[in-house]
PDB file of N, CA and C in Angstrom:
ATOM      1  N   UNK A   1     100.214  94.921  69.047  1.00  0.00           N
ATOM      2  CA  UNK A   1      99.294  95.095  70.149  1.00  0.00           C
ATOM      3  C   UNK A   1      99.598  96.417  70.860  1.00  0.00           C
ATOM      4  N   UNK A   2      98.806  96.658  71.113  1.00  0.00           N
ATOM      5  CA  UNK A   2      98.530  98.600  71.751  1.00  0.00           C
ATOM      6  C   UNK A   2      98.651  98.130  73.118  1.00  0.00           C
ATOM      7  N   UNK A   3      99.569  99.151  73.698  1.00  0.00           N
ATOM      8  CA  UNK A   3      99.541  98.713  75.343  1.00  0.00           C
ATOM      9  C   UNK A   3      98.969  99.764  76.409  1.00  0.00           C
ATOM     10  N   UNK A   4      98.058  99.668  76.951  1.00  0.00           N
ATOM     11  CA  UNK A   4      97.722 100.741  77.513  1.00  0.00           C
ATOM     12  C   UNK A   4      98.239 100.692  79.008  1.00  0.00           C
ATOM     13  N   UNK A   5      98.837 102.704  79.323  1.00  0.00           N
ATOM     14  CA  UNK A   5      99.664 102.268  80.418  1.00  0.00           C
ATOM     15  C   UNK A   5      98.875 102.007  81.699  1.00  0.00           C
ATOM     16  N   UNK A   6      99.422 101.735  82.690  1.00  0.00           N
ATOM     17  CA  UNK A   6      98.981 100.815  83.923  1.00  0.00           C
ATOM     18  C   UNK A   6      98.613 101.856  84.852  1.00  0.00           C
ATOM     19  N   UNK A   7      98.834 102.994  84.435  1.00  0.00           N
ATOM     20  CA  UNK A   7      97.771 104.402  85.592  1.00  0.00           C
ATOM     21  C   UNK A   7      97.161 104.787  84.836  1.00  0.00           C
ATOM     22  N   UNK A   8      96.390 104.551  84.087  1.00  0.00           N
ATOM     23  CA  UNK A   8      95.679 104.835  82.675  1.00  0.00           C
ATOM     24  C   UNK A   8      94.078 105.285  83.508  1.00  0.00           C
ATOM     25  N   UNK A   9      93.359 106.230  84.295  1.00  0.00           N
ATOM     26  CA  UNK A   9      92.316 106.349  84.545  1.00  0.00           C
ATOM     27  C   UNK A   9      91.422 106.109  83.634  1.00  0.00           C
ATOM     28  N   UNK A  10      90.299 105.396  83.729  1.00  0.00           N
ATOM     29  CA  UNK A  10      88.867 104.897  83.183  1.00  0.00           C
ATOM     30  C   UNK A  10      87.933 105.760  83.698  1.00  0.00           C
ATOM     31  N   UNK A  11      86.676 105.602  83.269  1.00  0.00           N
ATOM     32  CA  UNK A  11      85.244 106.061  84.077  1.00  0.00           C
ATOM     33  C   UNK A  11      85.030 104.801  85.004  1.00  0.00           C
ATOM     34  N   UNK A  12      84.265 105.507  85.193  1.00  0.00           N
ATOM     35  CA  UNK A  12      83.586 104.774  86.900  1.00  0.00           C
ATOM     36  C   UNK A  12      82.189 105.162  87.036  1.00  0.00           C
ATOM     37  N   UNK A  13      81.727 104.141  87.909  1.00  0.00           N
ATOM     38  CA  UNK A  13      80.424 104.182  88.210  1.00  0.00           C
ATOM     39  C   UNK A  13      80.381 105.087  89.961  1.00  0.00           C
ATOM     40  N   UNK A  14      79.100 105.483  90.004  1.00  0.00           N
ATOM     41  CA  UNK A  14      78.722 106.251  90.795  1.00  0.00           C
ATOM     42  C   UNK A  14      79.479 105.455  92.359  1.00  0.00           C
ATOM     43  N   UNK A  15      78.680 104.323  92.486  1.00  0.00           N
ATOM     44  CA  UNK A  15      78.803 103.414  93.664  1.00  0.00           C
ATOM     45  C   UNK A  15      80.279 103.040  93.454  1.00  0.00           C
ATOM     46  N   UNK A  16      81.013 102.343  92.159  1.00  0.00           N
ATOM     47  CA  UNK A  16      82.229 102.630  92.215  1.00  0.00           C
ATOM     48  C   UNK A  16      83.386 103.357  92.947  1.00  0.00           C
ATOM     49  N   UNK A  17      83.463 104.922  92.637  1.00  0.00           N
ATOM     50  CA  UNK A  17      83.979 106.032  93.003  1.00  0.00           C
ATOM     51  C   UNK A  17      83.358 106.001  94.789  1.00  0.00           C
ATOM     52  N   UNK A  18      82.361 105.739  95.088  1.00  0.00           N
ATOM     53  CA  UNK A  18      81.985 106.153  96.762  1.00  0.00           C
ATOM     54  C   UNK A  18      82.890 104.763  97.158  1.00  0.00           C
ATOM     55  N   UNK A  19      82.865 103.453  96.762  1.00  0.00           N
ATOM     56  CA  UNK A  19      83.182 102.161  96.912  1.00  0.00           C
ATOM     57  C   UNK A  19      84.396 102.742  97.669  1.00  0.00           C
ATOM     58  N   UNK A  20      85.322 103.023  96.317  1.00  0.00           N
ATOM     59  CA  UNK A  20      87.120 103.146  96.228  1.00  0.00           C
ATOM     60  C   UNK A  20      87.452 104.480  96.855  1.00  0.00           C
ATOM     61  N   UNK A  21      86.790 105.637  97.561  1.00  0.00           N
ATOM     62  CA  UNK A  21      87.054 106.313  98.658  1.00  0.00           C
ATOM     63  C   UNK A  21      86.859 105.777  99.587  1.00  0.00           C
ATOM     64  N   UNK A  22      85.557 105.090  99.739  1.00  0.00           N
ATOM     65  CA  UNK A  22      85.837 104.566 101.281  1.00  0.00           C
ATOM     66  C   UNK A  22      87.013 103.654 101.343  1.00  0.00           C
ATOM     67  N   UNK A  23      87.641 103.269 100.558  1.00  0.00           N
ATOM     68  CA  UNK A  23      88.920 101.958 100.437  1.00  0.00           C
ATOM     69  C   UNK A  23      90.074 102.779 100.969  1.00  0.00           C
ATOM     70  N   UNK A  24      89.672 104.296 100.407  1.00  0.00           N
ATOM     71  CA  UNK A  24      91.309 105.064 100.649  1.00  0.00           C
ATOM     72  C   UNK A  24      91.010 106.069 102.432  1.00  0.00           C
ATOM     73  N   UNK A  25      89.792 105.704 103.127  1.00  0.00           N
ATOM     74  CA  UNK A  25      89.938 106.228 104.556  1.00  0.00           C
ATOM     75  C   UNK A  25      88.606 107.544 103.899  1.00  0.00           C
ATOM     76  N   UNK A  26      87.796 107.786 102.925  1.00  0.00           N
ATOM     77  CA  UNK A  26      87.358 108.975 103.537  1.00  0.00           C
ATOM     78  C   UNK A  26      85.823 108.086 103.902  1.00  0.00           C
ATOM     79  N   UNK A  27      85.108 108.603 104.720  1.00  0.00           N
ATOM     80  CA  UNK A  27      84.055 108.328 105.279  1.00  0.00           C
ATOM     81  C   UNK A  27      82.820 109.310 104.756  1.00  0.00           C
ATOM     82  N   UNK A  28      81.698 108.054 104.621  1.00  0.00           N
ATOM     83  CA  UNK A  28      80.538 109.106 103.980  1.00  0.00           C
ATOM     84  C   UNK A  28      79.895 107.994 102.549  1.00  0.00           C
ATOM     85  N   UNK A  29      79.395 108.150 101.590  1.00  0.00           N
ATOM     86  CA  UNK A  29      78.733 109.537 101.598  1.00  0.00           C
ATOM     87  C   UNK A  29      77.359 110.203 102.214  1.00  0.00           C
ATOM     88  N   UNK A  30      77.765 111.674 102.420  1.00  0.00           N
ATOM     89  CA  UNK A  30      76.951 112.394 103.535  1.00  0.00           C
ATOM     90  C   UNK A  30      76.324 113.570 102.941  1.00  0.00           C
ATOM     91  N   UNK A  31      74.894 113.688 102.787  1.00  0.00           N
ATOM     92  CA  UNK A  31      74.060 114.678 101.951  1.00  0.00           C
ATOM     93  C   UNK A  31      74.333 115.984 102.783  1.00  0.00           C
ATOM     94  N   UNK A  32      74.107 117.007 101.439  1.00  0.00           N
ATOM     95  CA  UNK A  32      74.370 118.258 102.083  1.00  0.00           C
ATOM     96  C   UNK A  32      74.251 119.180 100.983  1.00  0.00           C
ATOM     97  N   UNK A  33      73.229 120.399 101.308  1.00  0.00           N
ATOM     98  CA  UNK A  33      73.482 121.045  99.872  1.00  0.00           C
ATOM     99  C   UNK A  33      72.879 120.158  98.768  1.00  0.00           C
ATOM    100  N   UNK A  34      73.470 120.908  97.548  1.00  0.00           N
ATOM    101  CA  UNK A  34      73.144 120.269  96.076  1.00  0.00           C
ATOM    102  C   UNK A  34      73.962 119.385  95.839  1.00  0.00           C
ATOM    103  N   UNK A  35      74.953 118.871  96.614  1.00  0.00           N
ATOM    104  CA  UNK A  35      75.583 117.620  96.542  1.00  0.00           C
ATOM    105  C   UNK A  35      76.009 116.694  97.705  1.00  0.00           C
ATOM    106  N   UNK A  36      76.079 115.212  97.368  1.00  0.00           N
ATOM    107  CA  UNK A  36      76.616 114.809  98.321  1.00  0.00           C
ATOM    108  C   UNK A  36      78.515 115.127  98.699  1.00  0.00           C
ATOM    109  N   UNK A  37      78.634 114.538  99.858  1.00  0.00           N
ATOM    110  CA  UNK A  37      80.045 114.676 100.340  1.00  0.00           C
ATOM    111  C   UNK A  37      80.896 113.439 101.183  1.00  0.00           C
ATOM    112  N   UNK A  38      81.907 113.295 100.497  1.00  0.00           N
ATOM    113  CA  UNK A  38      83.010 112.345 101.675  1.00  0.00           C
ATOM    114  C   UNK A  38      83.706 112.972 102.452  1.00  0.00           C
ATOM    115  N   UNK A  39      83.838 112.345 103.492  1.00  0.00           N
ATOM    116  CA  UNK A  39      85.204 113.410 104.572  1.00  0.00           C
ATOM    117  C   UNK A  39      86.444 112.610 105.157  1.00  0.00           C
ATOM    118  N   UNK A  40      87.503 113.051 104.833  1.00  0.00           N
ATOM    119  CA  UNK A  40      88.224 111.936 105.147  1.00  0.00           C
ATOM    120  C   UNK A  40      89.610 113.233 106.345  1.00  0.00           C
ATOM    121  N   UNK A  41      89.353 113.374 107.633  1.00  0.00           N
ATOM    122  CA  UNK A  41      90.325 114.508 108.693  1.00  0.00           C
ATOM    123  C   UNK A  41      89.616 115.818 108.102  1.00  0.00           C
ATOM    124  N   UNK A  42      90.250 116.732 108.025  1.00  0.00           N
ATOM    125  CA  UNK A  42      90.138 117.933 107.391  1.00  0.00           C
ATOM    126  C   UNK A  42      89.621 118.198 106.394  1.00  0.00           C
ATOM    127  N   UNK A  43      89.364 116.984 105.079  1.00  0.00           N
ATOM    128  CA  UNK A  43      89.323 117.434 103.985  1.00  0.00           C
ATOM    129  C   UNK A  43      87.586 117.121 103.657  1.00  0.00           C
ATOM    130  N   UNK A  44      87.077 117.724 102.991  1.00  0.00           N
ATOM    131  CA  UNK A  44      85.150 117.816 102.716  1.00  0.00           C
ATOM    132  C   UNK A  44      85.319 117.727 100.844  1.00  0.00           C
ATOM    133  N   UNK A  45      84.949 116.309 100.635  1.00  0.00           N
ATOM    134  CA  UNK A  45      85.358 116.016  99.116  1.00  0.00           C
ATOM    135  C   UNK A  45      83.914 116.195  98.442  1.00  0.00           C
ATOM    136  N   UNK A  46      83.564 117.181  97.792  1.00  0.00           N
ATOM    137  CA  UNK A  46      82.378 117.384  97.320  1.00  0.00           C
ATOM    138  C   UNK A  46      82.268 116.315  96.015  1.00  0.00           C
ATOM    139  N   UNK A  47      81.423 115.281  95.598  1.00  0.00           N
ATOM    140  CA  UNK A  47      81.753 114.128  94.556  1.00  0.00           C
ATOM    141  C   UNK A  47      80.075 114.478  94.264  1.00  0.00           C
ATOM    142  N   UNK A  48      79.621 114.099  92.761  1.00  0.00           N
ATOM    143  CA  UNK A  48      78.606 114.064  92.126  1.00  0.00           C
ATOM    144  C   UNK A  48      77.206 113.931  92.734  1.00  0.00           C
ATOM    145  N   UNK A  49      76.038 114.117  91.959  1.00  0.00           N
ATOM    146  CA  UNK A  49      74.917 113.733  92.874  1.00  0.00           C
ATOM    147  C   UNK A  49      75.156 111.893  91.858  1.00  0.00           C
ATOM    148  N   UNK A  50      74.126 110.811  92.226  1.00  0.00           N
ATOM    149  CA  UNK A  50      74.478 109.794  91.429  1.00  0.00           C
ATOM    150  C   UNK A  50      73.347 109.992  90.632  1.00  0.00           C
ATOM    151  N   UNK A  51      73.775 109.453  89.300  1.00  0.00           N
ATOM    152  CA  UNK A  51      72.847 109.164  88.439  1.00  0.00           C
ATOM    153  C   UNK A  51      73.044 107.826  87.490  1.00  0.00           C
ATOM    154  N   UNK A  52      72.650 107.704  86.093  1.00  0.00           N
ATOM    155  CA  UNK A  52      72.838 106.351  85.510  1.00  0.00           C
ATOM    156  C   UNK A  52      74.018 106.012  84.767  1.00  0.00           C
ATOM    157  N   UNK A  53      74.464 107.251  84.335  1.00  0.00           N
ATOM    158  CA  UNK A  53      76.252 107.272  83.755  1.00  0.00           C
ATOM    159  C   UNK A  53      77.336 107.041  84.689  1.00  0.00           C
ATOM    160  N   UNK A  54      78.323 106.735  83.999  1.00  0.00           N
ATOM    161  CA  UNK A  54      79.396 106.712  84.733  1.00  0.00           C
ATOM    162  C   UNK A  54      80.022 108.306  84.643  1.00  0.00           C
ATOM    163  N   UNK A  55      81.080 108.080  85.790  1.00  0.00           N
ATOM    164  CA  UNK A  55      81.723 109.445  85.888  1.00  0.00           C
ATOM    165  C   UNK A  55      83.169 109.139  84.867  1.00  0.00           C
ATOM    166  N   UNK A  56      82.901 110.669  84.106  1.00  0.00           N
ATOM    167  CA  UNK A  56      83.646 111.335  83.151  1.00  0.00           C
ATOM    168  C   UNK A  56      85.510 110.982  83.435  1.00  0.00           C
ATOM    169  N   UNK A  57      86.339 110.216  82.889  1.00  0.00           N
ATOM    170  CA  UNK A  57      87.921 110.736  82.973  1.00  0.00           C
ATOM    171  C   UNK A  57      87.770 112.409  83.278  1.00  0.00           C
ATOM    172  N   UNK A  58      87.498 113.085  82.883  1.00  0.00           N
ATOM    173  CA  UNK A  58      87.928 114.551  83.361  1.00  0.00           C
ATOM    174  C   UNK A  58      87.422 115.093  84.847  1.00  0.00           C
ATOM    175  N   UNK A  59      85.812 114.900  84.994  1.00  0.00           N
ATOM    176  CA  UNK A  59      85.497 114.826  86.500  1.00  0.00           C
ATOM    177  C   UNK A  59      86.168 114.201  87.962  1.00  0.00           C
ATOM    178  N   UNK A  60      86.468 112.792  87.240  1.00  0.00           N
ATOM    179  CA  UNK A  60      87.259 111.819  88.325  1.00  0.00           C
ATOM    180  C   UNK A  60      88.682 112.282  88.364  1.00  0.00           C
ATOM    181  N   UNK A  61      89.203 112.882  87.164  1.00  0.00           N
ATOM    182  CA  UNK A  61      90.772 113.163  87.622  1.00  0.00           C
ATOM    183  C   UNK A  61      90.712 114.312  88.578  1.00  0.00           C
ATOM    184  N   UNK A  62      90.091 115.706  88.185  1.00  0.00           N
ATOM    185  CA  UNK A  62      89.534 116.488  89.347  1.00  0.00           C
ATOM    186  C   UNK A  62      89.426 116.421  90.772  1.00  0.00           C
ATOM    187  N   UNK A  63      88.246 115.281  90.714  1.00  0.00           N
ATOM    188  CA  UNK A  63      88.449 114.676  92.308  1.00  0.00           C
ATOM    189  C   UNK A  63      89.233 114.152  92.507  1.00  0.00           C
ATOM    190  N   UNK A  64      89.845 113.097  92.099  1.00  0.00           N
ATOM    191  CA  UNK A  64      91.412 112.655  92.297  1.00  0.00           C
ATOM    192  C   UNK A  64      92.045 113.466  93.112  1.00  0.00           C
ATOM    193  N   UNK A  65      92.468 114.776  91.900  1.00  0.00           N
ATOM    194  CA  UNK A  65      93.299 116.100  92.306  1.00  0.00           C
ATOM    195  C   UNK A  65      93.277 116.593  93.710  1.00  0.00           C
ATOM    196  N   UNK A  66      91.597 117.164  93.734  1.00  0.00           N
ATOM    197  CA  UNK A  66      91.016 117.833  94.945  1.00  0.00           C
ATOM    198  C   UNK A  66      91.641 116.417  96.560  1.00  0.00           C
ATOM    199  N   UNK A  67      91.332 115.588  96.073  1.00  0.00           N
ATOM    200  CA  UNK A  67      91.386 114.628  96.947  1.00  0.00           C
ATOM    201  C   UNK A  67      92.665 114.036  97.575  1.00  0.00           C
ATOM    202  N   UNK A  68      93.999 114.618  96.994  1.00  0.00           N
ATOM    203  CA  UNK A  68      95.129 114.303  96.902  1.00  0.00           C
ATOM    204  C   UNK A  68      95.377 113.085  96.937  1.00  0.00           C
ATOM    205  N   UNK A  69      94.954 112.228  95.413  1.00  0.00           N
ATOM    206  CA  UNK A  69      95.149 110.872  95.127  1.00  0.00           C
ATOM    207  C   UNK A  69      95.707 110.757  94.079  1.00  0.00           C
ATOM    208  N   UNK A  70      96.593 109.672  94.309  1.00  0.00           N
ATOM    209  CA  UNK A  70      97.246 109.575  92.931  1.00  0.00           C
ATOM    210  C   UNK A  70      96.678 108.791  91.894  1.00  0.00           C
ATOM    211  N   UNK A  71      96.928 108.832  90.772  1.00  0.00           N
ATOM    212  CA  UNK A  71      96.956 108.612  89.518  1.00  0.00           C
ATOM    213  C   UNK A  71      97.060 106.963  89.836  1.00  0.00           C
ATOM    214  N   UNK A  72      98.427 106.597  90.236  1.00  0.00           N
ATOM    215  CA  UNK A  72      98.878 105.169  90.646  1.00  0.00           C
ATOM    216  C   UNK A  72      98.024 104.197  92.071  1.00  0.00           C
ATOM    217  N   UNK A  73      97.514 105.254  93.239  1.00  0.00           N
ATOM    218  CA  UNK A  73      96.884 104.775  94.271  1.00  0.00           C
ATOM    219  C   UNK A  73      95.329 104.648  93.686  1.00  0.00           C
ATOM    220  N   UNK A  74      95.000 105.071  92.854  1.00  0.00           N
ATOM    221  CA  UNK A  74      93.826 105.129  92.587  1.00  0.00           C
ATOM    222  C   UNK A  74      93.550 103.778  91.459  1.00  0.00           C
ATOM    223  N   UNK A  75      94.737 103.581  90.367  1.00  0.00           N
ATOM    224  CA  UNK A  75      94.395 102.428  89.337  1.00  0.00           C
ATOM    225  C   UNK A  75      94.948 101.452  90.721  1.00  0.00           C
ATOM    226  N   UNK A  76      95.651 101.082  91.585  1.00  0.00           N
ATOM    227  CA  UNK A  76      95.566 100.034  92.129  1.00  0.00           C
ATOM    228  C   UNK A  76      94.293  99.395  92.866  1.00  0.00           C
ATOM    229  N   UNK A  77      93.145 100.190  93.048  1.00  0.00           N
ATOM    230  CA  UNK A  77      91.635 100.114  93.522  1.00  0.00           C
ATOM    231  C   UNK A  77      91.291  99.648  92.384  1.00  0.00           C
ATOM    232  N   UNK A  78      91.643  99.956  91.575  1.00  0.00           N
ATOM    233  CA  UNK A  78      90.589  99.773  89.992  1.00  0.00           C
ATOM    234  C   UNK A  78      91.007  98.506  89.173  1.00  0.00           C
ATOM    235  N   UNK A  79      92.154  97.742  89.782  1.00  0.00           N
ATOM    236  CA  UNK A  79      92.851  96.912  89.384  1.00  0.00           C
ATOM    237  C   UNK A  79      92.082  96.049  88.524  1.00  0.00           C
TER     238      UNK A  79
END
């Protein structure tokens, strides 16, 4: 049996990803421009417009990044 590890990021759905920021304190989402935005103090998290796909492992680790979230705080939302 293949074990996959336990911070292992997945895709996500649009409402997903807005869901599990608002879980981690940022507030929003708030139109602006060609995209929407979360804001959580100081920080202006520019995240996708939504559409019918889920968001990409490479996009979401990005925002992750930008967002200063971890790898581990983030699969515990996704539990």
């Amino acid at each position: 049996m293949i074990r996959v590890p336990e911070h292992r990021i997945r895709p996500v759905s649009w409402n997903q990803l807005v869901k599990n920021l608002q879980a981690l304190g940022f507030e929003g989402p708030c139109q602006g421009g060609r995209h929407p935005f979360m804001v959580k103090g100081n920080l202006v998290l520019t995240i996708p417009n939504p559409h019918g796909r889920e968001i990409s492992v490479d996009l979401l680790v990005r925002i992750l990044r930008q967002a200063g979230i971890s790898r581990e705080e983030w699969s515990r939302l996704a539990g």
